[in-house]
Protein backbone atom coordinates (compact mmCIF):
# COMPACT_ATOMS: atom_id res chain seq x y z
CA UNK A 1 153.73 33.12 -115.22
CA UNK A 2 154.04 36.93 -114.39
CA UNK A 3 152.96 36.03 -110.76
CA UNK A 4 155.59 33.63 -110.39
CA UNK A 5 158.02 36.05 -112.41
CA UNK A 6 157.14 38.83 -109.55
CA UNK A 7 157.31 37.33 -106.42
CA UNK A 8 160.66 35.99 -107.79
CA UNK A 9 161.97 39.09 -108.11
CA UNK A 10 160.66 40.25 -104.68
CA UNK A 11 161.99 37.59 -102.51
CA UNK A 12 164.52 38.27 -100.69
CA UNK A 13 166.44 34.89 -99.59
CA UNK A 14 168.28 34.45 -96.44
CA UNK A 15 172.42 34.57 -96.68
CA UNK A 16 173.71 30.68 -97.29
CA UNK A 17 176.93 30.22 -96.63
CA UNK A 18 178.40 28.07 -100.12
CA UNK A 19 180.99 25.37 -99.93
CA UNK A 20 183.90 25.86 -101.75
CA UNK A 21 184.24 22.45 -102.40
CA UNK A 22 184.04 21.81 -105.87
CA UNK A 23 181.24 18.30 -106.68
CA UNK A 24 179.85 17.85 -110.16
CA UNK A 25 176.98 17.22 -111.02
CA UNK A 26 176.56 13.17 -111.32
CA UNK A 27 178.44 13.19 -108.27
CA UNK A 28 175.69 15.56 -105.91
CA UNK A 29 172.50 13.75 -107.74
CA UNK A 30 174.71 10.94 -106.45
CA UNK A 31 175.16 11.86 -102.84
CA UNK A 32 171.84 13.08 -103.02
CA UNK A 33 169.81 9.76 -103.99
CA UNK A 34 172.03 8.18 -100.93
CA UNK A 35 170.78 10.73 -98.53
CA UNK A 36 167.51 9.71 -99.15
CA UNK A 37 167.94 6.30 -99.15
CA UNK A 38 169.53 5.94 -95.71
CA UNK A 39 166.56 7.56 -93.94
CA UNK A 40 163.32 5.04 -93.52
CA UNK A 41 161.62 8.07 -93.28
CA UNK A 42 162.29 9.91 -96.28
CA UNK A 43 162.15 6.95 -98.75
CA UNK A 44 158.64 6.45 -97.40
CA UNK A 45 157.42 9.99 -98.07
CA UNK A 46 158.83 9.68 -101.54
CA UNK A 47 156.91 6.19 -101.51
CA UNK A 48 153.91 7.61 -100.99
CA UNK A 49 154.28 10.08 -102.91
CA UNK A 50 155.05 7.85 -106.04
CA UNK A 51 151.45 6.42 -104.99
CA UNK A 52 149.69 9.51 -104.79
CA UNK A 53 150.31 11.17 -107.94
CA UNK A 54 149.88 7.78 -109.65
CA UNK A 55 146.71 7.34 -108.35
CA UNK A 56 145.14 11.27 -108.36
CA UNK A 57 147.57 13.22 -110.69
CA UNK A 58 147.41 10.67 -113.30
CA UNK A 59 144.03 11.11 -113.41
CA UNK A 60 143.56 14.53 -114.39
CA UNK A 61 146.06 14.05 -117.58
CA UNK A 62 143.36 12.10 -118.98
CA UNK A 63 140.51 14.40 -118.55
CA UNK A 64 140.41 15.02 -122.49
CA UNK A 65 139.17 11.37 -122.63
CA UNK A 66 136.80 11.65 -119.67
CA UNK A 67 135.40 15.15 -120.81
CA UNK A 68 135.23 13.90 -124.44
CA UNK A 69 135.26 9.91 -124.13
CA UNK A 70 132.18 9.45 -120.97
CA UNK A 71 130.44 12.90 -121.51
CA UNK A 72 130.94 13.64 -125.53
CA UNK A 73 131.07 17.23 -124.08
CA UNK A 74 134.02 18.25 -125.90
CA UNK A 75 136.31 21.48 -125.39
CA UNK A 76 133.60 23.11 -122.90
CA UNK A 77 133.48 19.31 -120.94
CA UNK A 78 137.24 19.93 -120.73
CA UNK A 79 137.41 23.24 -119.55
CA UNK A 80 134.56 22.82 -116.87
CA UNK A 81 136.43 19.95 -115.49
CA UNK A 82 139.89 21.35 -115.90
CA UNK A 83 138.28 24.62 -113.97
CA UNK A 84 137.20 22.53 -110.67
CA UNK A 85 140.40 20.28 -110.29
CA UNK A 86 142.00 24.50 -110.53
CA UNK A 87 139.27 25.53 -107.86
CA UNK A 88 140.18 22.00 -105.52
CA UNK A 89 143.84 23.22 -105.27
CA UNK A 90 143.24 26.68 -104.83
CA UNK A 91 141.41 25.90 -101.92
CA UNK A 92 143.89 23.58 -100.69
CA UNK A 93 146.35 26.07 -100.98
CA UNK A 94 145.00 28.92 -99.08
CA UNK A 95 143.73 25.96 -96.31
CA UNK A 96 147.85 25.57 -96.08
CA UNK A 97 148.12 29.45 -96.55
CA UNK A 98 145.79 30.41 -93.67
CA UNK A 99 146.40 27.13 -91.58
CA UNK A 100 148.56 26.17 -88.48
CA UNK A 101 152.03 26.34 -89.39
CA UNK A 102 153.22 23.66 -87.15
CA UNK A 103 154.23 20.95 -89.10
CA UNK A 104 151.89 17.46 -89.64
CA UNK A 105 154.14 14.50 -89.65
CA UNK A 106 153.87 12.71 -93.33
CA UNK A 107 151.81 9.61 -91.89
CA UNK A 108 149.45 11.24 -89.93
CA UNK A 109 145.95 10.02 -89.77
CA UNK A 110 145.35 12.80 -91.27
CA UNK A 111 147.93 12.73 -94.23
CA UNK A 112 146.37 8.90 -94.73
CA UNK A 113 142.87 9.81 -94.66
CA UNK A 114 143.76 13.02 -97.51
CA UNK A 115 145.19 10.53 -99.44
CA UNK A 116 142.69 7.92 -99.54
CA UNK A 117 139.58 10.50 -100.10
CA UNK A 118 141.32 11.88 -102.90
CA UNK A 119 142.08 8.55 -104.31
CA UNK A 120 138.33 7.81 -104.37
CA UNK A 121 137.37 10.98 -105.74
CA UNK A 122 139.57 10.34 -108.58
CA UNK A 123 138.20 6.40 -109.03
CA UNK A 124 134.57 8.28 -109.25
CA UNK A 125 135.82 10.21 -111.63
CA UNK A 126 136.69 7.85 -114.10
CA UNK A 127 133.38 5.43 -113.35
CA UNK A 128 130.73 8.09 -113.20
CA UNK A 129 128.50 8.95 -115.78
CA UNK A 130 126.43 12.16 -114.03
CA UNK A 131 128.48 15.32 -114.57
CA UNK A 132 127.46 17.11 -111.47
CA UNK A 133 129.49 13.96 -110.06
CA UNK A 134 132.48 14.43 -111.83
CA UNK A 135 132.68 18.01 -111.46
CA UNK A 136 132.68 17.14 -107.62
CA UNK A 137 134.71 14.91 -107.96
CA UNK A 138 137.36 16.63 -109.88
CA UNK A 139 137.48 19.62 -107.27
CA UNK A 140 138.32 16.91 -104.11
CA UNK A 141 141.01 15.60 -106.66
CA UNK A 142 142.60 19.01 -107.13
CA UNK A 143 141.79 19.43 -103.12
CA UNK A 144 143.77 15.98 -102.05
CA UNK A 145 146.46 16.30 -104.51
CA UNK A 146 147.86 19.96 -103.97
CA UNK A 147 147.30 19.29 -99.80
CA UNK A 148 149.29 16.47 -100.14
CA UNK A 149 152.24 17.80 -102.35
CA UNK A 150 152.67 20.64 -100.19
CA UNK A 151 152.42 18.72 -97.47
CA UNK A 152 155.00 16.28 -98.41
CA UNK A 153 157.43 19.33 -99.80
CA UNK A 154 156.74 21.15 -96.26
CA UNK A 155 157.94 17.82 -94.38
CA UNK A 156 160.39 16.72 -96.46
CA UNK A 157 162.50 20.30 -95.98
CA UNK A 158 161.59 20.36 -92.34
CA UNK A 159 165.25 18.75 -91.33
CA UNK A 160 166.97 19.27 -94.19
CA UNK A 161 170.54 21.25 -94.50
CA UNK A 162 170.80 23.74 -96.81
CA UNK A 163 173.80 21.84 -98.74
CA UNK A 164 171.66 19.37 -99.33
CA UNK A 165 167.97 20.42 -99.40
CA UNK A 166 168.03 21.35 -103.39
CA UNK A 167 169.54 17.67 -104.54
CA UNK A 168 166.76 16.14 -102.16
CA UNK A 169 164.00 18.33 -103.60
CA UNK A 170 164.84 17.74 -107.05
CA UNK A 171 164.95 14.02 -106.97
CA UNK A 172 161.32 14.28 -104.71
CA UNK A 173 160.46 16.40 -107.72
CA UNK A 174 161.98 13.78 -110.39
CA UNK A 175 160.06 10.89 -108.71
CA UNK A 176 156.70 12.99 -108.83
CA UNK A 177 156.53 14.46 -112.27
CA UNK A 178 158.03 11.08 -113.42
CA UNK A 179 155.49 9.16 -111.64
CA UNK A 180 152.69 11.06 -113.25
CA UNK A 181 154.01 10.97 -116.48
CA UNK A 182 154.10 6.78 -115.95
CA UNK A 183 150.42 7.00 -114.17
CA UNK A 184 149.10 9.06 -117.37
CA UNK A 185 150.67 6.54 -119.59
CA UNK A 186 149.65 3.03 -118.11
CA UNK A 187 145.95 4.54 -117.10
CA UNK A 188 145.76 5.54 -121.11
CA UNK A 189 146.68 2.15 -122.05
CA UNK A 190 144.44 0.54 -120.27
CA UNK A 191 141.61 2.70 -120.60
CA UNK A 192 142.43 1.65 -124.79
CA UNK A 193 142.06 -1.75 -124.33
CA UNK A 194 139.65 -2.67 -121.50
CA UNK A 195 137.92 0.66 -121.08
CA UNK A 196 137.93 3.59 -118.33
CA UNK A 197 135.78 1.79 -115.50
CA UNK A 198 138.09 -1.27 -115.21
CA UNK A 199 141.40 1.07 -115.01
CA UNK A 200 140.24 3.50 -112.69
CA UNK A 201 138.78 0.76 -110.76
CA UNK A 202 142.20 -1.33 -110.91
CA UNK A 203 144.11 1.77 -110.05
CA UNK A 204 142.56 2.30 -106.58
CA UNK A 205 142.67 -1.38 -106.46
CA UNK A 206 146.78 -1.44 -106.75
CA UNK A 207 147.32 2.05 -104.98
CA UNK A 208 144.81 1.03 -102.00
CA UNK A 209 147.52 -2.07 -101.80
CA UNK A 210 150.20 0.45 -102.03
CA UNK A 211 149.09 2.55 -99.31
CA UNK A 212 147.95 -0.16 -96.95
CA UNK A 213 151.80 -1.23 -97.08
CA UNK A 214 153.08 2.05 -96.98
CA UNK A 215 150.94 2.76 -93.72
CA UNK A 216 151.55 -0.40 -91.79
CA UNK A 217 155.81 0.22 -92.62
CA UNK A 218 154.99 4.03 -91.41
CA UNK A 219 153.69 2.62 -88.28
CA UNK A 220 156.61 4.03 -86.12
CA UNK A 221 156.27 7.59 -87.65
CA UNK A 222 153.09 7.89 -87.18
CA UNK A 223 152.02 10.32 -84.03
């Protein structure tokens, strides 16, 4: 955390100007969850969002069982794998770093096609049993998922006001972590009863649905 803890202390925000009208807290979460309800736009981001982390996030909660469950390689298993999914987003972060900054609408073929290879790399990761594979597999899951969060983040903000960008963020950020924790949950389950190769293979099967309804409704935003 000391990064975080020094670039904190280092930024130097732009001047906002505050409302002096006075809205408690129920009452902005509230107004908030509205905003974001009227717009087609943004309740498909936050859609699709729901479907990503499901379907790659998820994923890399349970690595303890893949590691320790498919490989029997233990704490080093865990590490190795825990390593790549780190090395995926780090390169997906300095890919947004060093990019274009022009922004890339949230339906984009582009956006799709992320979403859907890292969606398959993390349905290979729960069927394979060769551990170069997984390893692989695990960095383009890292890769797809950070893209895609800061992707969605970057969009989301693009048109926002400033009196309402933090309510807007924080639910995005409610429906994410809360989706993961769900994904992590029902993927565990599963995995209990019927064993890892039938739920990772009926997660892509349900998010592939997902998605395929997410992109035909995103149709119009698409450019």
């Amino acid at each position: 955390y000391l990064p975080n803890i020094i670039i904190y202390a280092t930024l130097k925000p732009r001047a906002l100007k505050l409302s002096s009208e006075y809205q408690s807290m129920f009452a902005a979460i509230k107004e908030g969850f509205y905003f974001v309800w009227s717009s087609k736009y943004l309740r498909l981001i936050f859609l699709i969002s729901a479907v990503y982390t499901i379907s790659i996030r998820s994923v890399a909660e349970i690595l303890p069982v893949i590691a320790d469950g498919t490989f029997s390689n233990g704490a080093s298993g865990l590490g190795q794998l825990a390593a790549t999914v780190g090395m995926g987003s780090l390169c997906a972060a300095l890919y947004k770093a060093l990019g274009t900054s022009e922004r890339v609408a949230a339906f984009s073929h582009s956006i799709i096609l992320v979403t859907v290879f890292g969606m398959i790399s993390a349905w290979l990761l729960t069927i394979t049993h060769q551990w170069s594979l997984a390893l692989i597999s695990a960095s383009c899951m890292g890769f797809s998922a950070t893209y895609l969060g800061v992707s969605f983040q970057a969009e989301i903000q693009a048109d926002l006001h400033d009196n309402i960008r933090g309510r807007v963020m924080s639910l995005w950020g409610m429906i994410t972590l809360g989706s993961m924790s769900l994904g992590s949950l029902l993927l565990g389950w599963v995995a209990d009863i019927f064993g890892l190769f039938f739920a990772g293979s009926s997660l892509i099967f349900c998010s592939s649905i997902c998605l395929l309804y997410i992109s035909l409704k995103s149709q119009s935003f698409r450019k």
